[in-house]
Protein backbone atom coordinates (compact mmCIF):
# COMPACT_ATOMS: atom_id res chain seq x y z
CA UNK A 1 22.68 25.46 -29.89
CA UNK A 2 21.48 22.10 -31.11
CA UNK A 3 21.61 18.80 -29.25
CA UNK A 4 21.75 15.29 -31.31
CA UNK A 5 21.97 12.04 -29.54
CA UNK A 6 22.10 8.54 -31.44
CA UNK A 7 23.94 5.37 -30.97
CA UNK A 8 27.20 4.83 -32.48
CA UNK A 9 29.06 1.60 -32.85
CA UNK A 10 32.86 0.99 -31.48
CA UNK A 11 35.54 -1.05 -33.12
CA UNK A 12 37.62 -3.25 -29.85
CA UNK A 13 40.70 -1.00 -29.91
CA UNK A 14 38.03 1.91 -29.95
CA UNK A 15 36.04 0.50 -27.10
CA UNK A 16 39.25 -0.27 -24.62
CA UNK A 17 40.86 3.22 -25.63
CA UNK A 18 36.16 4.51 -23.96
CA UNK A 19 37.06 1.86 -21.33
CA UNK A 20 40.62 3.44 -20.23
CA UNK A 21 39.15 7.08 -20.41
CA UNK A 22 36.29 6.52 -17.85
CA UNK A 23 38.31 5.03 -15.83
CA UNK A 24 40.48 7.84 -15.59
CA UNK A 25 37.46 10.29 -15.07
CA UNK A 26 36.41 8.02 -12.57
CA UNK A 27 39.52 7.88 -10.63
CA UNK A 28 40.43 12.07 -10.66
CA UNK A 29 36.64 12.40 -9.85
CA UNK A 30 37.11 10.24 -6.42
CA UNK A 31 40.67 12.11 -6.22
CA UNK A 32 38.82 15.30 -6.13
CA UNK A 33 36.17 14.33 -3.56
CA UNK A 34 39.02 12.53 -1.62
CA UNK A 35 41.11 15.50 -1.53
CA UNK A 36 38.77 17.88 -0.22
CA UNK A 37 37.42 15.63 2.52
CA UNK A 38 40.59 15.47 3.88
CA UNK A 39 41.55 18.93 3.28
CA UNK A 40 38.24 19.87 5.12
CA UNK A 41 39.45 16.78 8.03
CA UNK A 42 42.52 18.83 8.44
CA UNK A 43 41.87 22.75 8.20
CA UNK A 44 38.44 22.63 9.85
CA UNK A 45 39.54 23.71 13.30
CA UNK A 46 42.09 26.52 11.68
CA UNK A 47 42.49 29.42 9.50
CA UNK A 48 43.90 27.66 6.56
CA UNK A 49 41.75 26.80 3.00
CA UNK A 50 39.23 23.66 3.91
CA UNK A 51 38.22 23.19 0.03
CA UNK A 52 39.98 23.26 -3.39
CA UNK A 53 38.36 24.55 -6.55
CA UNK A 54 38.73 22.89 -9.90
CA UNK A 55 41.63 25.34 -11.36
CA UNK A 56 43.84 24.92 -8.06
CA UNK A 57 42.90 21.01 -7.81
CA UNK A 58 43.94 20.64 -11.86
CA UNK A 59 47.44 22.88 -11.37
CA UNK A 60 48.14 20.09 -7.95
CA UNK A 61 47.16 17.32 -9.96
CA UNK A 62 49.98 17.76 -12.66
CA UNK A 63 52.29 19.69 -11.59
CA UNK A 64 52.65 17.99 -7.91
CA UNK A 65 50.72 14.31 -7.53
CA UNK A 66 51.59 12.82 -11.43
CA UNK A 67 55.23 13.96 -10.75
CA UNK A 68 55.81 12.97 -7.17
CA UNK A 69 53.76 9.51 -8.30
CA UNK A 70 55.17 8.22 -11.25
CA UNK A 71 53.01 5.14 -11.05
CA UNK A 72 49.81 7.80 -12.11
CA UNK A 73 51.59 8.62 -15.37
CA UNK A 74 48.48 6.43 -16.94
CA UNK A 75 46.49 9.28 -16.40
CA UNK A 76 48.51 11.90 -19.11
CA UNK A 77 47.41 8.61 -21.80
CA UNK A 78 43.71 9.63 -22.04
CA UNK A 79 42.26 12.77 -23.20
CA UNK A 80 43.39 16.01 -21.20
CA UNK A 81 39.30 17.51 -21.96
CA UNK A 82 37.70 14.42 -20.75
CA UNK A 83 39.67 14.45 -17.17
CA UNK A 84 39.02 18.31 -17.27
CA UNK A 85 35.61 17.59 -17.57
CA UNK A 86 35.79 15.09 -15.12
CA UNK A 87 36.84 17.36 -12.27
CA UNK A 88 34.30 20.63 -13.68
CA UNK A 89 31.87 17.48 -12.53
CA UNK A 90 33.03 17.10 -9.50
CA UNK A 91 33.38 21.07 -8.58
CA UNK A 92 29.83 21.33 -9.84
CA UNK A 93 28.71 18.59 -7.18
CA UNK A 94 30.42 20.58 -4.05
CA UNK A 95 28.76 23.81 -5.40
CA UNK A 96 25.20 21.98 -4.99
CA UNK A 97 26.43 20.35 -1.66
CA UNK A 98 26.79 24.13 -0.36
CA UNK A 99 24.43 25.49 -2.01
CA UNK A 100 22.03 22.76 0.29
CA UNK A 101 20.73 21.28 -3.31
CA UNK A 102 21.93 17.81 -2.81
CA UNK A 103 23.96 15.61 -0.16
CA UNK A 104 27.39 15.16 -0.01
CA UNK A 105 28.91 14.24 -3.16
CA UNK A 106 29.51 10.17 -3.64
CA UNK A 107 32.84 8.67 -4.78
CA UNK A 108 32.07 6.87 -7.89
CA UNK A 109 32.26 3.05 -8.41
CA UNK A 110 33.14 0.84 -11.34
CA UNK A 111 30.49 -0.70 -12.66
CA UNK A 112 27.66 0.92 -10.61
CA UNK A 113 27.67 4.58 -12.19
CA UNK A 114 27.42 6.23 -15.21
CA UNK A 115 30.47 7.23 -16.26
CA UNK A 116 30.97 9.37 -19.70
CA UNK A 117 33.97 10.71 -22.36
CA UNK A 118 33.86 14.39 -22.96
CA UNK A 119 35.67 15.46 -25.90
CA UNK A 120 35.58 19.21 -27.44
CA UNK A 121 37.07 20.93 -30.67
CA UNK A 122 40.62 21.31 -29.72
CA UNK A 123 40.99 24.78 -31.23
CA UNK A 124 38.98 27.42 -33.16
CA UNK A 125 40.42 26.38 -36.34
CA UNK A 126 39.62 22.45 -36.10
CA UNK A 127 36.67 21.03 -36.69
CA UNK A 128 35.27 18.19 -35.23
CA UNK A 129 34.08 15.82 -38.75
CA UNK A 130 30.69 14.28 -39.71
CA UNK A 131 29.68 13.08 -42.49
CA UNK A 132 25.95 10.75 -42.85
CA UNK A 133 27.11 7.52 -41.50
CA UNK A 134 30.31 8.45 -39.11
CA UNK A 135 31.64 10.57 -36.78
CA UNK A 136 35.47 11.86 -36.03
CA UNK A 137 35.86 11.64 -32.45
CA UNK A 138 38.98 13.00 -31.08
CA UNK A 139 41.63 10.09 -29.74
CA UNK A 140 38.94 7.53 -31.35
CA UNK A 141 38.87 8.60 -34.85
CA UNK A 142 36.25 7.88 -37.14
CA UNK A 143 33.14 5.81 -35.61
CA UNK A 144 30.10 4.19 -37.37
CA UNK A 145 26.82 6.17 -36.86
CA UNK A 146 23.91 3.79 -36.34
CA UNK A 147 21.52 6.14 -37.59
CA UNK A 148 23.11 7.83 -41.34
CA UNK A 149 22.24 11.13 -41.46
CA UNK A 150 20.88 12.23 -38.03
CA UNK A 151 23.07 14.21 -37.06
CA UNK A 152 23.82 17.49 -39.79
CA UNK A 153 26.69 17.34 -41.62
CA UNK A 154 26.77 20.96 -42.71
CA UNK A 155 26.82 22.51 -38.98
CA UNK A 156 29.96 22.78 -36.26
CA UNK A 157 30.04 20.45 -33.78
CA UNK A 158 31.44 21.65 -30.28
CA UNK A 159 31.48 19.45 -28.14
CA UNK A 160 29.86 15.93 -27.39
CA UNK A 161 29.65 12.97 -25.14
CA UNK A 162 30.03 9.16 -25.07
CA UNK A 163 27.89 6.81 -23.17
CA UNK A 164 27.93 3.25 -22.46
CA UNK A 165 24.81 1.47 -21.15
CA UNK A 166 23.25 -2.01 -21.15
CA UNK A 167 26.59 -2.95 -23.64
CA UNK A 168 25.46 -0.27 -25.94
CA UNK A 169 27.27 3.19 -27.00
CA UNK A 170 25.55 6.29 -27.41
CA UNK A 171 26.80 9.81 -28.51
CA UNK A 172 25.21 12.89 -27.75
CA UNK A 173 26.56 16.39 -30.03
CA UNK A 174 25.77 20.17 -29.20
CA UNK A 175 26.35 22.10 -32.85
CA UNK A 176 26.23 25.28 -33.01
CA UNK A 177 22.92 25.71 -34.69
CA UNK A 178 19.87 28.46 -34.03
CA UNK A 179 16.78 27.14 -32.53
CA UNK A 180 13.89 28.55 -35.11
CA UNK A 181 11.05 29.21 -32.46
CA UNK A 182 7.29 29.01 -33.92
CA UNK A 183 4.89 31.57 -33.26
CA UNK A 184 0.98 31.00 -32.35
CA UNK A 185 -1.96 32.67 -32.74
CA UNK A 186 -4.15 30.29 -31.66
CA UNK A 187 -6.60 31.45 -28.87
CA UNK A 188 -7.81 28.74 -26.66
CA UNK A 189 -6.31 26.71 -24.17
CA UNK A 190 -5.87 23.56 -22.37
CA UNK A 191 -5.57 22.33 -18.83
CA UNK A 192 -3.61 18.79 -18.20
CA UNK A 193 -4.12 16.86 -15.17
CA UNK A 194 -1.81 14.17 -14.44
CA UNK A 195 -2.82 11.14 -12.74
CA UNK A 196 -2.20 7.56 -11.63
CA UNK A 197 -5.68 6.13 -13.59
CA UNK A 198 -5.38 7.86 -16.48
CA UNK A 199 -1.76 9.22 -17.05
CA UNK A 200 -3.06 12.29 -18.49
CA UNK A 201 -6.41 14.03 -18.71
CA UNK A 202 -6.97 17.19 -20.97
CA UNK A 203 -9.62 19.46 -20.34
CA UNK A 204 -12.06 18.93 -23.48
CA UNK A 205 -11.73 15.25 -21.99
CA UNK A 206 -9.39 13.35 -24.26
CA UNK A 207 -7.89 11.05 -22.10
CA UNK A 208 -3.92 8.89 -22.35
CA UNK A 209 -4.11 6.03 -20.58
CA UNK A 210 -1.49 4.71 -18.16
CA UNK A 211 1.63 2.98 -20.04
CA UNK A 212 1.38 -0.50 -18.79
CA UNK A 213 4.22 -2.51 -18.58
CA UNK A 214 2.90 -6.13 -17.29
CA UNK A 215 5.44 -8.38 -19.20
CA UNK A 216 8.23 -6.20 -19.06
CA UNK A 217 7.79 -5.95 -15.19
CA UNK A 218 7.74 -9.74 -14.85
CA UNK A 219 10.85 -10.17 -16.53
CA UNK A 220 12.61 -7.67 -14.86
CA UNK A 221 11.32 -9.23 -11.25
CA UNK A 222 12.47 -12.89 -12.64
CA UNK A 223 15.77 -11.77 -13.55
CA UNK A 224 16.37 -9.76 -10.38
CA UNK A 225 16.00 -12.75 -8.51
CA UNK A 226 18.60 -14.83 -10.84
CA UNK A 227 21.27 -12.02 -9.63
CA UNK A 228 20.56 -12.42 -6.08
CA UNK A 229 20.36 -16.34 -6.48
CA UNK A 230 23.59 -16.15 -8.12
CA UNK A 231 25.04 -13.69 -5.68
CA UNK A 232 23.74 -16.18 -2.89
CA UNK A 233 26.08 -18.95 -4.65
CA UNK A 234 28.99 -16.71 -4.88
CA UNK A 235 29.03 -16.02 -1.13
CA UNK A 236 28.80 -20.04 -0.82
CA UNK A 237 31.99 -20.65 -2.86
CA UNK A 238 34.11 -17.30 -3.05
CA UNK A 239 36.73 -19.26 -5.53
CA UNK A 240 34.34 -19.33 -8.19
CA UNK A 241 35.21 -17.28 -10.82
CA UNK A 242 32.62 -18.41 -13.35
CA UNK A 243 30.20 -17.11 -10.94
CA UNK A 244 31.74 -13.58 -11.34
CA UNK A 245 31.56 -13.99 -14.97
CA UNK A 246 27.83 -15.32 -14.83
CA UNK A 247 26.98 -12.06 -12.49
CA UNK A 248 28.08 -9.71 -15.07
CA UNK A 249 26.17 -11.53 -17.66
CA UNK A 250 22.81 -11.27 -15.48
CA UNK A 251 23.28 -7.79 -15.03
CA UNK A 252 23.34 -7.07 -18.59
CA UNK A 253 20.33 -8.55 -19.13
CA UNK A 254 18.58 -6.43 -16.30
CA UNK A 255 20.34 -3.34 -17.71
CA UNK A 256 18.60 -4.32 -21.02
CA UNK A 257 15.06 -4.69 -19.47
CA UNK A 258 15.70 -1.24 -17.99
CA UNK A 259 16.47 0.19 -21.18
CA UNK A 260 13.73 -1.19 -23.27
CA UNK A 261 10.78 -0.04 -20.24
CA UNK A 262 12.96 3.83 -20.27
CA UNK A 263 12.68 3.87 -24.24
CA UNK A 264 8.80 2.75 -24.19
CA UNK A 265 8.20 5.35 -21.47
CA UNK A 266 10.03 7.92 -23.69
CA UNK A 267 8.48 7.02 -27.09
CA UNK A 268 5.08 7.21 -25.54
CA UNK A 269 5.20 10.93 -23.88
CA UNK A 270 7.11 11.84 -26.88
CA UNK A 271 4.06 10.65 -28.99
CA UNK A 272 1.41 12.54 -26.26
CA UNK A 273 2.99 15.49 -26.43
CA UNK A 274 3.61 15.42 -30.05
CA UNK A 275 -0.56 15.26 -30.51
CA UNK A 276 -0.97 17.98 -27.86
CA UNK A 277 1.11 20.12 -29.59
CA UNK A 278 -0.55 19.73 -32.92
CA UNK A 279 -3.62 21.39 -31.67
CA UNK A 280 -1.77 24.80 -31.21
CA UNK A 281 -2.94 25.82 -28.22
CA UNK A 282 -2.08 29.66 -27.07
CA UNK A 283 -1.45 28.22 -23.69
CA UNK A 284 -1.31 25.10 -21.70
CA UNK A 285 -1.71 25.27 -17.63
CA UNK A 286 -0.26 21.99 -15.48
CA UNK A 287 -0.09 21.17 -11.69
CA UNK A 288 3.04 21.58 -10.24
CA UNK A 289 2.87 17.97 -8.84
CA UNK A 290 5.11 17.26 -5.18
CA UNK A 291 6.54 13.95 -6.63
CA UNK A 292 8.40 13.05 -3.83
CA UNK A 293 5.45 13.36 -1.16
CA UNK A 294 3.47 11.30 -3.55
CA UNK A 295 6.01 8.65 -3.18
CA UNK A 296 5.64 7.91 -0.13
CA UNK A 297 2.65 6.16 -0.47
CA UNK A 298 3.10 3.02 -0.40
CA UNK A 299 0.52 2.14 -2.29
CA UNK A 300 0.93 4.02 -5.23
CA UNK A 301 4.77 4.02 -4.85
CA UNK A 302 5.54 2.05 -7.81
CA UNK A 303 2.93 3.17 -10.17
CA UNK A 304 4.13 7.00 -9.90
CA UNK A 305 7.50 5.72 -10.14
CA UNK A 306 6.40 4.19 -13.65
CA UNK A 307 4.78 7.04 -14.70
CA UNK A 308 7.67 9.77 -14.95
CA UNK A 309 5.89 12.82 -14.53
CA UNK A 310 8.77 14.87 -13.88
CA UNK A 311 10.16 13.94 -17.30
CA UNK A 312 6.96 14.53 -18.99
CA UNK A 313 6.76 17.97 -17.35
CA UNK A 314 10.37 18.45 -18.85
CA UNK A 315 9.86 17.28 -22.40
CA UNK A 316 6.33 19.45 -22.54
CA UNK A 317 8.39 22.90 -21.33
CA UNK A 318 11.26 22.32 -23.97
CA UNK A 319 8.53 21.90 -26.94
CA UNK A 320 6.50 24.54 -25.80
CA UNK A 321 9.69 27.29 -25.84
CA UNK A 322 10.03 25.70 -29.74
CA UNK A 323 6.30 25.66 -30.25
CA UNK A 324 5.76 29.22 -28.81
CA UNK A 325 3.59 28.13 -26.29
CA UNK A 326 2.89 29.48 -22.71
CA UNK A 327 3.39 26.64 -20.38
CA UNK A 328 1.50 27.34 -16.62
CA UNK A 329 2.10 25.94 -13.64
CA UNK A 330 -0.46 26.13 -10.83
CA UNK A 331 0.50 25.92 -7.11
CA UNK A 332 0.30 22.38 -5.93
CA UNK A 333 -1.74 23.27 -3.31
CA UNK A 334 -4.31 24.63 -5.71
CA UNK A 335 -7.66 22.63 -5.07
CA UNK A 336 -7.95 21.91 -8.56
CA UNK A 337 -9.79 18.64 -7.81
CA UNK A 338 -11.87 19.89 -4.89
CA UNK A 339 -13.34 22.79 -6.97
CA UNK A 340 -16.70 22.49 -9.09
CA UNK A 341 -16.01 23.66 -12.80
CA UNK A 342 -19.60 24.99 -13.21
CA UNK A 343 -20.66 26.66 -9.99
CA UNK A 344 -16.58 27.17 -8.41
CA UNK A 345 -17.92 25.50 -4.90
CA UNK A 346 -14.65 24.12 -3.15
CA UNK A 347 -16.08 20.49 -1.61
CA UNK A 348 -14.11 19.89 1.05
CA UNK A 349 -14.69 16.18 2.15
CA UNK A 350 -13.51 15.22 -1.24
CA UNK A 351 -11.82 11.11 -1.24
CA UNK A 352 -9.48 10.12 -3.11
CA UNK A 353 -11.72 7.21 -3.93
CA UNK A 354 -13.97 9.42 -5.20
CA UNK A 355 -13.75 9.19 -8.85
CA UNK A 356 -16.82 11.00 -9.81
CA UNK A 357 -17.25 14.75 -8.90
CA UNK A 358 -21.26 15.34 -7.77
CA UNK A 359 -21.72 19.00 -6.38
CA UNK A 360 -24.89 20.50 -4.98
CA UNK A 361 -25.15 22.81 -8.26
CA UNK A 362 -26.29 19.43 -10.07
CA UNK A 363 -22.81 19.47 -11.60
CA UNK A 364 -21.90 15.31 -12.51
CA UNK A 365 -18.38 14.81 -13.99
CA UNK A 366 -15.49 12.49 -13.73
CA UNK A 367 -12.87 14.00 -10.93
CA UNK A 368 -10.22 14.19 -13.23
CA UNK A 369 -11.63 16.06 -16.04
CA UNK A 370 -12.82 18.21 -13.09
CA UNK A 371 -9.30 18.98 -11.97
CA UNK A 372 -8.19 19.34 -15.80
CA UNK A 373 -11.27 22.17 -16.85
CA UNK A 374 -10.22 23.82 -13.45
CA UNK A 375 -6.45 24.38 -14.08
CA UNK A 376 -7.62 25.66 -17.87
CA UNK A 377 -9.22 28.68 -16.31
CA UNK A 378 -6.92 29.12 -13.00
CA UNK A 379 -6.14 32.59 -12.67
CA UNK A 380 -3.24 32.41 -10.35
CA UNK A 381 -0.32 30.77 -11.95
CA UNK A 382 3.67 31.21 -12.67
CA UNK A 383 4.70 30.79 -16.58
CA UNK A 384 7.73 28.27 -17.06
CA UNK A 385 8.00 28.44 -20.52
């Protein structure tokens, strides 16, 4: 299986028939959620059931609420798969909630989360049509592709999913395609330390320098404080409705300053990894990072926040299963920094502020290509790819 994601454009009629199907989902998603809670409110001290699954929740929803509520009958007008999806969703968020993966699941709210349209071949026998500049969507029909001939046209499509964000639409496809996996023979490996400095440090020293955003960051903090000026002056006069209507318009514009610092980030870890790759390394050994701890620093908050190492970490496992590449994590507490590459001394009273690494052995070397020869040749390790 095969994912394809590009950005699609919607006719009006198209884009009200997206509108009316999220808010559907969004509503039987909140249902869900709502329906438990109280289920759980009322059965907690007794015997009875205290949680509905997805299959029982579905066979309530139209067999008892839409027929004892005729004024919900708006909810039979949208696709059946994309409110079916919908409340899989919301199952899927109690399972983590008991499974202690994530808090309580939130209701959703207009405007303020992203909501998406499943759709899926109906049958076996139907097939869902592409050809190099559109797309059939079920209950949308045919839709301009921005980007002709991304997506295959000589492979099934199963299922897919429509976004909206920052005023644009974007469709994502799985098709039912093998995943050719590359084989390598190559024999020498290479360490990657991530850091704040440097975003990433290789172990035969090449060195990617931190993605700055400076301009981007400025805008974003100018229009921020238009919203909450405007916000300020809608509290002041609550009649206003051009005020609303000016809101809306400022948020788009953050939304797009959001979306052009995500796709820089992307497009330049897509372009390290791509050159890391190249070299066809038999193996490739990383430090499993505890992102979250690291964010509570308060001064280096926001540039780890800007960084995205998580993502990076992501995008490197899923090209090294294609590549056929061993990817290694070491244990984050795994003095990788502390530990002289030449002699293996462990200096303990080792600063952060210490950029340079100077051991006893005569060893002189910059910290960070320190760390980055030292997870190379780690010998305790857990493969991840």
């Amino acid at each position: 299986m095969k994912t394809y994601k590009t950005e699609i454009e919607l006719n009006p009629l198209q884009q009200e028939k997206f509108l009316r199907t999220i808010g559907v989902c969004r509503f039987v998603y909140n249902l869900f959620l709502q329906k438990n809670k109280e289920l759980y409110t009322k059965n907690k001290d007794t015997n009875l059931p205290k949680y509905i699954n997805n299959f029982e929740f579905s066979k309530w929803l139209n067999n008892e609420f839409i027929p004892d509520n005729p004024e919900y009958q708006w909810i039979k007008e949208v696709s059946s798969k994309a409110v079916r999806h919908a409340i899989d969703n919301a199952n899927k968020a109690f399972a983590k909630f008991f499974a202690h993966k994530s808090n309580f699941p939130r209701f959703k709210k207009k405007n303020k989360n992203d909501c998406s349209m499943y759709f899926v071949k109906t049958d076996k026998n139907t097939k869902i049509k592409c050809e190099r500049h559109r797309i059939k969507i079920p209950t949308l029909g045919w839709c301009k592709l921005k980007e002709f001939g991304y997506i295959p046209t000589d492979k099934t499509i199963t299922s897919g999913t429509i976004i909206k964000y920052a005023g644009r639409f974007y469709i994502s496809v799985l098709t039912d395609e093998p995943i050719n996996i590359k084989s390598n023979n190559s024999q020498d490996g290479i360490g990657i330390d991530l850091g704040v400095k440097d975003f990433a440090i290789l172990s035969d020293d090449t060195k990617y320098k931190t993605l700055k955003q400076t301009k981007l960051n400025k805008r974003l903090k100018r229009e921020q404080k238009a919203i909450s000026k405007k916000y300020e002056t809608k509290k002041k006069n609550k009649k206003e409705v051009a005020t609303c209507k000016n809101i809306e318009k400022q948020i788009l514009r953050v939304q797009k300053i959001y979306r052009r610092i995500a796709n820089t980030r992307n497009d330049y870890q897509n372009k390290i990894i791509s050159e890391i790759i190249k070299r066809e390394p038999s193996f490739i050994t990383i430090e499993d990072l505890n992102v979250r701890g690291m964010l509570k620093n308060r001064h280096l908050s926001k540039a780890i926040a800007n960084q995205g190492f998580n993502q990076f970490v992501s995008k490197l496992q899923h090209k090294c299963v294609l590549n056929g590449i061993e990817l290694r994590q070491v244990d984050r507490f795994y003095p990788s920094s502390k530990i002289c590459s030449d002699c293996g001394k462990i200096k303990q009273d080792l600063k952060l502020s210490d950029r340079i690494y100077i051991c006893e052995c005569g060893n002189i070397i910059d910290r960070d290509l320190n760390a980055a020869i030292n997870l190379k040749y780690a010998k305790e390790y857990k493969v991840i790819a």
